[in-house]
C-alpha atoms as a PDB file:
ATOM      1  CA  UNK A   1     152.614 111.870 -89.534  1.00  0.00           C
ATOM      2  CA  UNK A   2     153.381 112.302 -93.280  1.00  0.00           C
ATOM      3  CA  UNK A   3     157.003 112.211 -92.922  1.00  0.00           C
ATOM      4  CA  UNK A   4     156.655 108.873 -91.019  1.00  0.00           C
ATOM      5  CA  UNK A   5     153.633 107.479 -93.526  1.00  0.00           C
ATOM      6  CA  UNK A   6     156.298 108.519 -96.419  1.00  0.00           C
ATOM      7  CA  UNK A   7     159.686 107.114 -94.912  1.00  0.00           C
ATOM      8  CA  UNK A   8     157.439 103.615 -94.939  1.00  0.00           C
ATOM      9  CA  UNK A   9     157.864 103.109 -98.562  1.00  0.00           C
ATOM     10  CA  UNK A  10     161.298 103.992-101.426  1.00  0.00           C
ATOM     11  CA  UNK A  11     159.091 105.550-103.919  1.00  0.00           C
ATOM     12  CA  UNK A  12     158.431 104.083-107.298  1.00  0.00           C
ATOM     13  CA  UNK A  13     156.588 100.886-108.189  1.00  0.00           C
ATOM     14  CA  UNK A  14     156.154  97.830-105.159  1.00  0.00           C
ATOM     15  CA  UNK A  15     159.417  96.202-105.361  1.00  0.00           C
ATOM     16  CA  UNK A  16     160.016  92.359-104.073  1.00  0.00           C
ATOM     17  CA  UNK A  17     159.816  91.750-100.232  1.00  0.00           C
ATOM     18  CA  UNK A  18     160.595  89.269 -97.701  1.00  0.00           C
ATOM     19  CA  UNK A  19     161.367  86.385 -99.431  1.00  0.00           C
ATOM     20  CA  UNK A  20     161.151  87.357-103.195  1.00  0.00           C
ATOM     21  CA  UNK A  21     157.537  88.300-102.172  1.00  0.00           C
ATOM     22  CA  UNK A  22     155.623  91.315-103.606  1.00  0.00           C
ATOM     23  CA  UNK A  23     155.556  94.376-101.111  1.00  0.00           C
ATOM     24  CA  UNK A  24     152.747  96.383-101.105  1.00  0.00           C
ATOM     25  CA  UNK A  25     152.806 100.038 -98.628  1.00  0.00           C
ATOM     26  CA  UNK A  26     149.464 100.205 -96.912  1.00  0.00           C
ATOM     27  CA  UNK A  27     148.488 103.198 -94.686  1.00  0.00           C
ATOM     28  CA  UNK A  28     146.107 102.024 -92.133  1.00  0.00           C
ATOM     29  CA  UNK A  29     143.825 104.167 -89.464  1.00  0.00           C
ATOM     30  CA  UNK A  30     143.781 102.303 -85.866  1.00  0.00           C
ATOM     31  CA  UNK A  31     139.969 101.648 -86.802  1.00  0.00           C
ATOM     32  CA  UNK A  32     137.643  98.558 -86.772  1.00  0.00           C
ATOM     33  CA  UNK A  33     137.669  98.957 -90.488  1.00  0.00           C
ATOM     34  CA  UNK A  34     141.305  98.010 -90.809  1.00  0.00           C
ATOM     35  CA  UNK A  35     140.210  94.117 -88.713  1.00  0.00           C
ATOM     36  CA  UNK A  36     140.508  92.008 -92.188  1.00  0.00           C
ATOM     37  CA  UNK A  37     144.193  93.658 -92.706  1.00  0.00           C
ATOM     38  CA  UNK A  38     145.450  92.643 -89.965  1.00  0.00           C
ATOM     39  CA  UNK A  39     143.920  89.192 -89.660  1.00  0.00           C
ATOM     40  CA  UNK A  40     145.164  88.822 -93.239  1.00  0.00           C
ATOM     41  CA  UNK A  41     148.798  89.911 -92.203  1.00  0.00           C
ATOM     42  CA  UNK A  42     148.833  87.462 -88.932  1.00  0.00           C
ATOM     43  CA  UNK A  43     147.229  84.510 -90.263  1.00  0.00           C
ATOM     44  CA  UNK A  44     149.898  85.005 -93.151  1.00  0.00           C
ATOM     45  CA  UNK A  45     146.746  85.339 -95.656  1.00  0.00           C
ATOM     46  CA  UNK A  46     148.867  88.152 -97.358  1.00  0.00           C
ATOM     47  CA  UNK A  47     152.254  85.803 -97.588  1.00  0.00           C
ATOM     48  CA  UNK A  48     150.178  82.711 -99.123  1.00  0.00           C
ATOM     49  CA  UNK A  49     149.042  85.148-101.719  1.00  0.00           C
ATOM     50  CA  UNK A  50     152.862  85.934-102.498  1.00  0.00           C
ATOM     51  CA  UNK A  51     152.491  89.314-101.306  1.00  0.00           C
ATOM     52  CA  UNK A  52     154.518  91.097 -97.947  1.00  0.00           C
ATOM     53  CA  UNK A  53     152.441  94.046 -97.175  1.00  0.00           C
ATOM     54  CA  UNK A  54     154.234  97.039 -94.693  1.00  0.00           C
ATOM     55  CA  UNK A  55     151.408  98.799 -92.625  1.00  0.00           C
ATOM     56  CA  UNK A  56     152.459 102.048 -91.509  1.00  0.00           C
ATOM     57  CA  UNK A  57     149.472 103.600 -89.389  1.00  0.00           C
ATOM     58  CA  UNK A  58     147.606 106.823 -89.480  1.00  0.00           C
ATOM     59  CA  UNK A  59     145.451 108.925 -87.656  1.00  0.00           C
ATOM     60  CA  UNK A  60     143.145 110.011 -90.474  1.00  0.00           C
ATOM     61  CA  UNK A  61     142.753 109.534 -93.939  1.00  0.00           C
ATOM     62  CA  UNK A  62     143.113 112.772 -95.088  1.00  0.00           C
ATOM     63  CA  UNK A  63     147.008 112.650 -94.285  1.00  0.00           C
ATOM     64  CA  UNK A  64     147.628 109.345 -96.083  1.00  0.00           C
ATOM     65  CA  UNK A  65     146.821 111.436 -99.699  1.00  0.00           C
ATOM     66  CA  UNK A  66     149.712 113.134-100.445  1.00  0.00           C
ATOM     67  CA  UNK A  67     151.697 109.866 -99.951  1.00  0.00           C
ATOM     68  CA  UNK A  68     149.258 108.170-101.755  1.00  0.00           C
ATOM     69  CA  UNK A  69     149.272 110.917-104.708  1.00  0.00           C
ATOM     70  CA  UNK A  70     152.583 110.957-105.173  1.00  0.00           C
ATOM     71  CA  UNK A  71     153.441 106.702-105.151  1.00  0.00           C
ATOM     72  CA  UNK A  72     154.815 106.632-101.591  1.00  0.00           C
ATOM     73  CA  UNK A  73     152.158 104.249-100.781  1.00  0.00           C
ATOM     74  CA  UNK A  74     150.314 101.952-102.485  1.00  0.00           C
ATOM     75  CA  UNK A  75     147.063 101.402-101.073  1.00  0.00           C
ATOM     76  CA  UNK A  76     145.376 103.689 -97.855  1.00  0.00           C
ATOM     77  CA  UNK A  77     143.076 100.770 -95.625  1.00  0.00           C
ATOM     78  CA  UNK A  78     140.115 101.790 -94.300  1.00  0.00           C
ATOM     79  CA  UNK A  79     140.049 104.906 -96.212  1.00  0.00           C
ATOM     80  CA  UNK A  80     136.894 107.109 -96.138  1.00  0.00           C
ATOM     81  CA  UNK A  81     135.261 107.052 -99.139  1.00  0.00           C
ATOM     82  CA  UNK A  82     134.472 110.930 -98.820  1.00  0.00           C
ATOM     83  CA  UNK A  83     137.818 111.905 -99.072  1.00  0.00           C
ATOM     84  CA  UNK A  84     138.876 110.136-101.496  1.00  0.00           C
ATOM     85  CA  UNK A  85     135.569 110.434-104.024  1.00  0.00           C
ATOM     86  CA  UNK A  86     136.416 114.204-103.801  1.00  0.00           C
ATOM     87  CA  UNK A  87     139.958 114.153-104.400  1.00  0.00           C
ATOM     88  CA  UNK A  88     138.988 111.950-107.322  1.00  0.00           C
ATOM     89  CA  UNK A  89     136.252 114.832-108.719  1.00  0.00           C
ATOM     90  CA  UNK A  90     138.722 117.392-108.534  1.00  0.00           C
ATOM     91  CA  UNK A  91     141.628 115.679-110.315  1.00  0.00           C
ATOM     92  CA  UNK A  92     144.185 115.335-107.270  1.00  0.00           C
ATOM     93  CA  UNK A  93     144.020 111.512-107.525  1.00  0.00           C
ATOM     94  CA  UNK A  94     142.281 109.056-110.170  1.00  0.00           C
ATOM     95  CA  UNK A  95     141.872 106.604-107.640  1.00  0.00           C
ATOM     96  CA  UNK A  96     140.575 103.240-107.908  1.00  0.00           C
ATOM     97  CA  UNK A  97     138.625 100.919-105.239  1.00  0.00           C
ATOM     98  CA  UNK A  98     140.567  97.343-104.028  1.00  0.00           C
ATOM     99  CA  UNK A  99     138.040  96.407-101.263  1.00  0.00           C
ATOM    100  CA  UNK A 100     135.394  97.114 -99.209  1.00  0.00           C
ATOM    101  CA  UNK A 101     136.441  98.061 -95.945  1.00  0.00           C
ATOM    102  CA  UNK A 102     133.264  98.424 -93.890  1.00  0.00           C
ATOM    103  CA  UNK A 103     129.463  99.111 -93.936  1.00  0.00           C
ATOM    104  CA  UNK A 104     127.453 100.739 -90.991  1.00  0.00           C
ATOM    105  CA  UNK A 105     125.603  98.445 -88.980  1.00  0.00           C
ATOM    106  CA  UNK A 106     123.684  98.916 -85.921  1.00  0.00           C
ATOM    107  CA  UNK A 107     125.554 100.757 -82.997  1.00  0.00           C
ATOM    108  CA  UNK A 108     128.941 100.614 -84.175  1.00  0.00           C
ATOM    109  CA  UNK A 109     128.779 104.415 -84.706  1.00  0.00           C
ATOM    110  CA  UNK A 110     126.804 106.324 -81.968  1.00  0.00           C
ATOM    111  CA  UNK A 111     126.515 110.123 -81.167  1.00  0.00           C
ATOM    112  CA  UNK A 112     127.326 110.685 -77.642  1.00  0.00           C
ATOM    113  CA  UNK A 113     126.619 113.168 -74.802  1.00  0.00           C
ATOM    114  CA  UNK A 114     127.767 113.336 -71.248  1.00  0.00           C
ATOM    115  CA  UNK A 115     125.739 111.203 -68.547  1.00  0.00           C
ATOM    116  CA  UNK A 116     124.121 114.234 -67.205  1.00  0.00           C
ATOM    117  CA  UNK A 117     123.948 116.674 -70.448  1.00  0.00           C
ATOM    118  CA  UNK A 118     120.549 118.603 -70.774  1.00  0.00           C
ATOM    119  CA  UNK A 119     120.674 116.969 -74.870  1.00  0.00           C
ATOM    120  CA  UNK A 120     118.336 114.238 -74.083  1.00  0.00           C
ATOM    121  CA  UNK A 121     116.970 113.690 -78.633  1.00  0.00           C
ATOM    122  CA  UNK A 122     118.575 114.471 -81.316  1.00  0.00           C
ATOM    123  CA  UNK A 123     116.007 117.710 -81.492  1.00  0.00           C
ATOM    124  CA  UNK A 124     118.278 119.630 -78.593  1.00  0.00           C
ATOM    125  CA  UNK A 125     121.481 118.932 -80.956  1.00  0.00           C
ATOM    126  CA  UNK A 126     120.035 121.608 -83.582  1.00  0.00           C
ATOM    127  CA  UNK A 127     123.257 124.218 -82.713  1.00  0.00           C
ATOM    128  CA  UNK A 128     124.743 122.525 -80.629  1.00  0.00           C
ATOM    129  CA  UNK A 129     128.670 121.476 -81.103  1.00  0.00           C
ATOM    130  CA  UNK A 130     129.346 118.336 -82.284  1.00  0.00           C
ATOM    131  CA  UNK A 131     132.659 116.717 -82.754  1.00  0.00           C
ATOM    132  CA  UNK A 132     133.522 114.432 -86.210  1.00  0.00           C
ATOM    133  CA  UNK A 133     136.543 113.017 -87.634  1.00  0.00           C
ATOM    134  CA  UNK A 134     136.614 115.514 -90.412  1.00  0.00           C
ATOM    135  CA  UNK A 135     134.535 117.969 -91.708  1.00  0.00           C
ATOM    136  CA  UNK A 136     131.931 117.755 -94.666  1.00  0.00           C
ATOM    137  CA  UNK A 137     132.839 114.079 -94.627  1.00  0.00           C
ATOM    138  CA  UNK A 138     130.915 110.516 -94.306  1.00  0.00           C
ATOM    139  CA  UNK A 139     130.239 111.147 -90.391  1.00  0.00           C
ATOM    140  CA  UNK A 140     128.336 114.600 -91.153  1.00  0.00           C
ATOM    141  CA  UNK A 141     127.163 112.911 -94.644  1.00  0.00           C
ATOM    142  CA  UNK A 142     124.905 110.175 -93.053  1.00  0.00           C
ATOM    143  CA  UNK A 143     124.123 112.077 -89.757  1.00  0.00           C
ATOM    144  CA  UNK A 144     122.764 114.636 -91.752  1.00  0.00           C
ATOM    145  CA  UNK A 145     120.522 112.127 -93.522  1.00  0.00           C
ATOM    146  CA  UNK A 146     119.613 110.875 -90.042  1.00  0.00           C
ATOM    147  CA  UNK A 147     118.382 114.610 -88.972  1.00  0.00           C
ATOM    148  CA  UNK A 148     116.722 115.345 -92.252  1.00  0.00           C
ATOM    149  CA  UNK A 149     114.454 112.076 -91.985  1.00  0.00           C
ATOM    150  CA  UNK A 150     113.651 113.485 -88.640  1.00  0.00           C
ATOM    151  CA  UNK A 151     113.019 116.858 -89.687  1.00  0.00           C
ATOM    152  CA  UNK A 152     115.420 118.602 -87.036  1.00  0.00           C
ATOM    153  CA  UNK A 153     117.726 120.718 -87.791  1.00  0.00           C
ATOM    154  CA  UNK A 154     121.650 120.571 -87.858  1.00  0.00           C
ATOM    155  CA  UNK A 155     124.078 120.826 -85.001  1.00  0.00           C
ATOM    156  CA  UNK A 156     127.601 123.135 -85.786  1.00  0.00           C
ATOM    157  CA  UNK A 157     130.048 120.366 -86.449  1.00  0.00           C
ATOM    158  CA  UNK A 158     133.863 120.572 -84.925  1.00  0.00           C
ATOM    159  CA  UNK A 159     136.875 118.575 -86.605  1.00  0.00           C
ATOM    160  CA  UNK A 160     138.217 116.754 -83.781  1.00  0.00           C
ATOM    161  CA  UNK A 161     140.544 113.340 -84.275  1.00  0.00           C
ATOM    162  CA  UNK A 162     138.671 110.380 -83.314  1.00  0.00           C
ATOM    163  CA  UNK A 163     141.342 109.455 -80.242  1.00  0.00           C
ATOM    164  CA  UNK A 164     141.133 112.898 -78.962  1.00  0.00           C
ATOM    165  CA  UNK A 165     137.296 112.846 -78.734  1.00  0.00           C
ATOM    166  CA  UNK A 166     136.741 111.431 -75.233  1.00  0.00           C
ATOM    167  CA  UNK A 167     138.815 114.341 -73.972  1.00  0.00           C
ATOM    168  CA  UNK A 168     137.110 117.265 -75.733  1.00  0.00           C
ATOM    169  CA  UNK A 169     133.600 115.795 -74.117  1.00  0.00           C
ATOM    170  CA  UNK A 170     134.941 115.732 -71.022  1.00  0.00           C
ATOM    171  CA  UNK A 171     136.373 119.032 -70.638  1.00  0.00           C
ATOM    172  CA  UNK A 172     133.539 120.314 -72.078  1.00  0.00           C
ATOM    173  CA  UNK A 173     135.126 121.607 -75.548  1.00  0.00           C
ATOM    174  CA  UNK A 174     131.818 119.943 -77.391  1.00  0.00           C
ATOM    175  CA  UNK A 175     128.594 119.414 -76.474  1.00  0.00           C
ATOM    176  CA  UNK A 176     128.519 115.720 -78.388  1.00  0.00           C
ATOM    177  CA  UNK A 177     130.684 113.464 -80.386  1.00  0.00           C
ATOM    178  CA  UNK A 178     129.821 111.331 -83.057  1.00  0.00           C
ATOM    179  CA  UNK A 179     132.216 108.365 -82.181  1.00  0.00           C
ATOM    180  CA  UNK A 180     132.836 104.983 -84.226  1.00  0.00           C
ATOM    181  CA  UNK A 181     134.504 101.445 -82.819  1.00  0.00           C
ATOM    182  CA  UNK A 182     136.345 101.065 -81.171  1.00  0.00           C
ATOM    183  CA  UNK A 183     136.458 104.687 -79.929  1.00  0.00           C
ATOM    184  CA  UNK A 184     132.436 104.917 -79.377  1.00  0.00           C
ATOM    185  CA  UNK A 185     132.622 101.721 -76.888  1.00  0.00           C
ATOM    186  CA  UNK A 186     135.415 102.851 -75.003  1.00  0.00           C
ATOM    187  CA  UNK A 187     134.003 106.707 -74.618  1.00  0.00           C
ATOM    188  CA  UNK A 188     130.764 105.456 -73.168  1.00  0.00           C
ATOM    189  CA  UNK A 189     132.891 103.134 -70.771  1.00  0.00           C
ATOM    190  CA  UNK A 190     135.317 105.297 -69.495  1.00  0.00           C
ATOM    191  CA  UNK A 191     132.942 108.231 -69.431  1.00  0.00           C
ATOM    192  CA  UNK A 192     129.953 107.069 -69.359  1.00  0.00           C
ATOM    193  CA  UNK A 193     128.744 108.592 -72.035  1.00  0.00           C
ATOM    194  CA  UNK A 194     125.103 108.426 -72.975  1.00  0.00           C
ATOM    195  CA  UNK A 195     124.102 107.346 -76.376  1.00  0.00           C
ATOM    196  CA  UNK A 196     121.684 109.917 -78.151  1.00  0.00           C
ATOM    197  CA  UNK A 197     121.159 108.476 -81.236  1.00  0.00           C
ATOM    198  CA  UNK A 198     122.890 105.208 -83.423  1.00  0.00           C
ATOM    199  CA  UNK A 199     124.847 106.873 -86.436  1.00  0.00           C
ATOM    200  CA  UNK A 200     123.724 103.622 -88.544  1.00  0.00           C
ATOM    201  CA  UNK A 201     120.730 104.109 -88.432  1.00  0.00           C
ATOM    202  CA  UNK A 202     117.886 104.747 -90.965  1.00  0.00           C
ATOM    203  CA  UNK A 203     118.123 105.707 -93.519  1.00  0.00           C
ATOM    204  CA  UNK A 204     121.754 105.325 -93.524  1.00  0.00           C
ATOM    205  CA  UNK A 205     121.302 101.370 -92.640  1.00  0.00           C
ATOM    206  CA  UNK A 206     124.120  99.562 -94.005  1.00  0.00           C
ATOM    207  CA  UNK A 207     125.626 102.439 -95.874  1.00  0.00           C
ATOM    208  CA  UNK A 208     129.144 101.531 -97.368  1.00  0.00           C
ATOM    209  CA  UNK A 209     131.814 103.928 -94.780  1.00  0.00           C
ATOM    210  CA  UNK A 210     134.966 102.922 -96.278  1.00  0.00           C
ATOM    211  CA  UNK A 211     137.751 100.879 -98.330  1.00  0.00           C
ATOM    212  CA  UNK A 212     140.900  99.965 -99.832  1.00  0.00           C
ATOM    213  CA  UNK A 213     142.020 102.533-102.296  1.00  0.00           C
ATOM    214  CA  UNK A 214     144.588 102.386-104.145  1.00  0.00           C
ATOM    215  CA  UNK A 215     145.225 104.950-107.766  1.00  0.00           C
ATOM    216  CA  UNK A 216     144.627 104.198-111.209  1.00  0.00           C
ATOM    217  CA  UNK A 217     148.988 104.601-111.806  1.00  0.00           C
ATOM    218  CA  UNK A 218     149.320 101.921-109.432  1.00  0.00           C
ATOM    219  CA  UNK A 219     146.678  99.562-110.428  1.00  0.00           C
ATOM    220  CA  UNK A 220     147.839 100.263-114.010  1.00  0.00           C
ATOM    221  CA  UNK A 221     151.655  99.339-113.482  1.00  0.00           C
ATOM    222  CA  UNK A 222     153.552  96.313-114.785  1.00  0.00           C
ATOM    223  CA  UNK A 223     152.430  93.035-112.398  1.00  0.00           C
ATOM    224  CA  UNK A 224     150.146  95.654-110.484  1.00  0.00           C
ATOM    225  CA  UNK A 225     147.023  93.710-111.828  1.00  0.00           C
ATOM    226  CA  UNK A 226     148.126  90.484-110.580  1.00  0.00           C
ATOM    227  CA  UNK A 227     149.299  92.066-107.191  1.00  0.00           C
ATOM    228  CA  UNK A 228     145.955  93.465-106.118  1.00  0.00           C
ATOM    229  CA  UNK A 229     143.951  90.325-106.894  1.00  0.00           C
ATOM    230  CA  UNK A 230     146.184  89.071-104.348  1.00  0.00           C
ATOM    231  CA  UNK A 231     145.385  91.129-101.979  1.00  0.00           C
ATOM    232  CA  UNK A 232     142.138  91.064-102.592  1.00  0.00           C
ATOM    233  CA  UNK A 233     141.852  87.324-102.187  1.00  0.00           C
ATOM    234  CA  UNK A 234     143.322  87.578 -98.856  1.00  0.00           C
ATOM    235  CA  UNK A 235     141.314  90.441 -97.338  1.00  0.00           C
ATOM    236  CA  UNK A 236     138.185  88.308 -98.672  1.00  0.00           C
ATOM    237  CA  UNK A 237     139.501  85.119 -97.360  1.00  0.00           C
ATOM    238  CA  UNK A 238     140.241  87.105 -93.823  1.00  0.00           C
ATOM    239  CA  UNK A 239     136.126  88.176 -94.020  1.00  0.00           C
ATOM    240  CA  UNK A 240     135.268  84.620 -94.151  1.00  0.00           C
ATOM    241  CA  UNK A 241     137.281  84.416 -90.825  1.00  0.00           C
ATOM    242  CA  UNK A 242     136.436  86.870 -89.596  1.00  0.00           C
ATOM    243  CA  UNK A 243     132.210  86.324 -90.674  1.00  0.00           C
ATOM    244  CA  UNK A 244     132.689  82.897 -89.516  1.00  0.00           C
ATOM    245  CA  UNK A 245     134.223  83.395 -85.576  1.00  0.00           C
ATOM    246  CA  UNK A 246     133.727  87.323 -85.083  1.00  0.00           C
ATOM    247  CA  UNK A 247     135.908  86.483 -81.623  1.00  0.00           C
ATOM    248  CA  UNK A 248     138.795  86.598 -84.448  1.00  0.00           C
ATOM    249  CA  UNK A 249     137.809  90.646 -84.810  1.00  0.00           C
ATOM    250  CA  UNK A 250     137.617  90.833 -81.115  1.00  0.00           C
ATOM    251  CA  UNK A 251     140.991  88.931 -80.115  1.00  0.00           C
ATOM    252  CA  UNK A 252     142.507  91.071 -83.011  1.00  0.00           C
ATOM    253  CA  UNK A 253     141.720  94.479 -82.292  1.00  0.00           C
ATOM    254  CA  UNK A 254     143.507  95.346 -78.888  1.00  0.00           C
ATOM    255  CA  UNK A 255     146.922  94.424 -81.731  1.00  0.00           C
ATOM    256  CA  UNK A 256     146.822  97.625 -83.192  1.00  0.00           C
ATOM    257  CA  UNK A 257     143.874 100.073 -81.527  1.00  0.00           C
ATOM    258  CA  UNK A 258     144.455 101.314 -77.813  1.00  0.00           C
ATOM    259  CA  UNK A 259     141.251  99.553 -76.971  1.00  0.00           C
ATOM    260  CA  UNK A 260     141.648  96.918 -74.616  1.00  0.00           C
ATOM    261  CA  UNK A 261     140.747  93.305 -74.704  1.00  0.00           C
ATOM    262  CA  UNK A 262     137.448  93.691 -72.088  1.00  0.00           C
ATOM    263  CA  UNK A 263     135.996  96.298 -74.149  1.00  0.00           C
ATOM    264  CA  UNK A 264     137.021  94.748 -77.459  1.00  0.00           C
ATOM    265  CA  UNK A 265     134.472  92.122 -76.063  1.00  0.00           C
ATOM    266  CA  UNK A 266     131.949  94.058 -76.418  1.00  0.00           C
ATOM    267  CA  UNK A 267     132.527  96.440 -79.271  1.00  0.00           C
ATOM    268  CA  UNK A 268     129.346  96.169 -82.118  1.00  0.00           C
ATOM    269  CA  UNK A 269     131.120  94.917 -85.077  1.00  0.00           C
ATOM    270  CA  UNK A 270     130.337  96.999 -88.710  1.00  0.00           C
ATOM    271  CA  UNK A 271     129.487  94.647 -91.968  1.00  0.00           C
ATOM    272  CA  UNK A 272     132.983  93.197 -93.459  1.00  0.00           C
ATOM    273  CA  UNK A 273     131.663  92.631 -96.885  1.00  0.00           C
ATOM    274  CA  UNK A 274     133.238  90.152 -98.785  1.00  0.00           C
ATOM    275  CA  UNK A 275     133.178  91.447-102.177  1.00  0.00           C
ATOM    276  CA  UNK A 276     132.466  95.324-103.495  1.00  0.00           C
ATOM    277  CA  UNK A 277     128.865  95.779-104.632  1.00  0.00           C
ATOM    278  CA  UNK A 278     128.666  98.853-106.873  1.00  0.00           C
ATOM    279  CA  UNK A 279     124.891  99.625-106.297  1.00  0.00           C
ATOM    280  CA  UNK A 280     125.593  99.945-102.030  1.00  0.00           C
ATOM    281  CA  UNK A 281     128.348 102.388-103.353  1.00  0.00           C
ATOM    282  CA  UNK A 282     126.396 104.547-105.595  1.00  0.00           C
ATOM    283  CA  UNK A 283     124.124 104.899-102.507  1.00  0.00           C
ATOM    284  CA  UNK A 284     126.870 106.475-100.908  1.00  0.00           C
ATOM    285  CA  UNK A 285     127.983 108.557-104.130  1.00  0.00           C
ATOM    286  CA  UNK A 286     123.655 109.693-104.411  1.00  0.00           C
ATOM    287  CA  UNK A 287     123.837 111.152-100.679  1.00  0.00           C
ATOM    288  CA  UNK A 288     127.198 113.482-101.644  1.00  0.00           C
ATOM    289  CA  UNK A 289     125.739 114.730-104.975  1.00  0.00           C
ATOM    290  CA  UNK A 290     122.628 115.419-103.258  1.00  0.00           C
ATOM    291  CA  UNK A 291     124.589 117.207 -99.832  1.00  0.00           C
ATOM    292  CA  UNK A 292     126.607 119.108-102.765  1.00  0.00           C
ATOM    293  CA  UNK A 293     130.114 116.949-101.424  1.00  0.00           C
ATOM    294  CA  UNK A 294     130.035 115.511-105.203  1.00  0.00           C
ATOM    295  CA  UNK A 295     129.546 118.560-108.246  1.00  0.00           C
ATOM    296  CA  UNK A 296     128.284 115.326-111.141  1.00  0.00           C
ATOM    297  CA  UNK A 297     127.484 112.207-110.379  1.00  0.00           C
ATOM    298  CA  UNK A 298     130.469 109.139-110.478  1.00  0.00           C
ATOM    299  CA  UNK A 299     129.923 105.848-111.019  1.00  0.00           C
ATOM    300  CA  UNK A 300     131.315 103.539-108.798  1.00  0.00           C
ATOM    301  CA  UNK A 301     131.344 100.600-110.737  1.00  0.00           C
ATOM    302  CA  UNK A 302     134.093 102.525-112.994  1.00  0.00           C
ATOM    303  CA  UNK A 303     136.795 102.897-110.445  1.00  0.00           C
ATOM    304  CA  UNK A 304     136.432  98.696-108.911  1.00  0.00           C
ATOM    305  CA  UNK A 305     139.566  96.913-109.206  1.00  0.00           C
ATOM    306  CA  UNK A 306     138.096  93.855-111.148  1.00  0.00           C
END
């Protein structure tokens, strides 16, 4: 996947697109959080900005940062915050917010067991296996907020890729998975899955799950500046859309996930916030330091694209 995330781009700074316009290289996960992107790129939000932006998907965003590290790609959409925040502590990136990409909200991250497993609260998890994107990340973060509030202890957590998850519970490979949209809706529909607890819930209510991050060499280059307020006018202009007529999210998502347009009818949409709010960050940034994910505090306001 990082051979085909680094043939997307030539290497050195964006270079002029389709007509004159800038290019920017985006690596994008087949997530809900990537909806705004892509109603930006097919309402042609992106070209009224000036800008022609190349999405080359991933499956996690773990693989887009080497590309990203090295100026490959520009910008990783829908990147987990996690990842990122850490490679940022230990000095593999200097990265530097664009957007918000999502926030929880209720049910559109659920853990789930089979119809007839014996787990019926999140008390008989304590052990248990549990699948997650990636380890030590912002799935395990918040769940683990969700237990401790409850007082019951911690299941053994398994790496599995979101699109793979419905298999491992089926076959048995994991007692639970801890599934976000579209993935959780189409799990419980093809399966059957039971829900055993929402993953959004408190006190992890509206907890800021990911964004657009780019690094400080890009944001710093010649024209960058000018080139990410672009972008970010579009993705905000594609929230109001998409805040305005959330059938927009809906019709859009069965364009670049595997989920199909009856269960994209249902899916429970996250929060598309329409501009970054450094205090729901730091919340996010409190919960690693405290989990040990972060060594020092960072402040989040430091590393917004203004």
């Amino acid at each position: 996947m990082l051979v085909a995330v680094s043939a997307c781009g030539d290497g050195g700074d964006s270079a002029s697109g389709a007509g004159g316009r800038e290019t920017v290289r985006v690596a994008a996960l087949p997530l809900i959080d990537c909806a705004a992107l892509y109603i930006a790129r097919d309402r042609g939000l992106f070209e009224k900005e000036g800008l022609d932006v190349r999405i080359q998907q991933i499956q996690q965003s773990l693989q887009a940062l080497p590309a990203l590290a090295k100026g490959q790609i520009d910008m990783v959409a829908s990147a987990n915050y996690v990842t990122y925040l850490q490679a940022h502590e230990q000095g593999t990136l200097d990265i530097r917010i664009v957007a918000e990409a999502i926030r929880a909200a209720p049910r559109m991250m659920d853990v789930l067991v089979p119809e007839d497993s014996d787990i019926k609260s999140v008390a008989d998890l304590a052990g248990k296996k549990l699948a997650v994107n990636v380890l030590n990340n912002v799935q395990s973060l918040t769940f683990n907020e969700i237990l401790e509030k409850q007082g019951v202890d911690r299941p053994v957590y398994r790496a599995i890729p979101f699109p793979q998850m419905g298999a491992a519970l089926d076959k048995g490979q994991v007692d639970a998975v801890h599934a976000v949209e579209p993935y959780d809706s189409s799990i419980q529909d093809e399966l059957k899955a039971r829900v055993l607890v929402d993953g959004s819930s408190a006190p992890v209510e509206s907890i800021p799950l990911s964004g657009y991050i780019s690094t400080s060499d890009y944001a710093d280059g010649t024209g960058n500046g000018k080139t990410l307020a672009a972008f970010q006018r579009a993705i905000k202009a594609a929230v109001r859309i998409a805040e305005e007529d959330p059938s927009v999210v809906r019709e859009t998502l069965p364009t670049y996930t595997k989920v199909t347009e009856r269960q994209a009818e249902s899916i429970d949409l996250p929060v598309f916030p329409p501009t970054m709010d450094a205090a729901q960050l730091t919340r996010l940034t409190d919960l690693m330091e405290k989990q040990g994910m972060l060594k020092k505090p960072i402040d989040p306001a430091t590393l917004m694209v203004k």
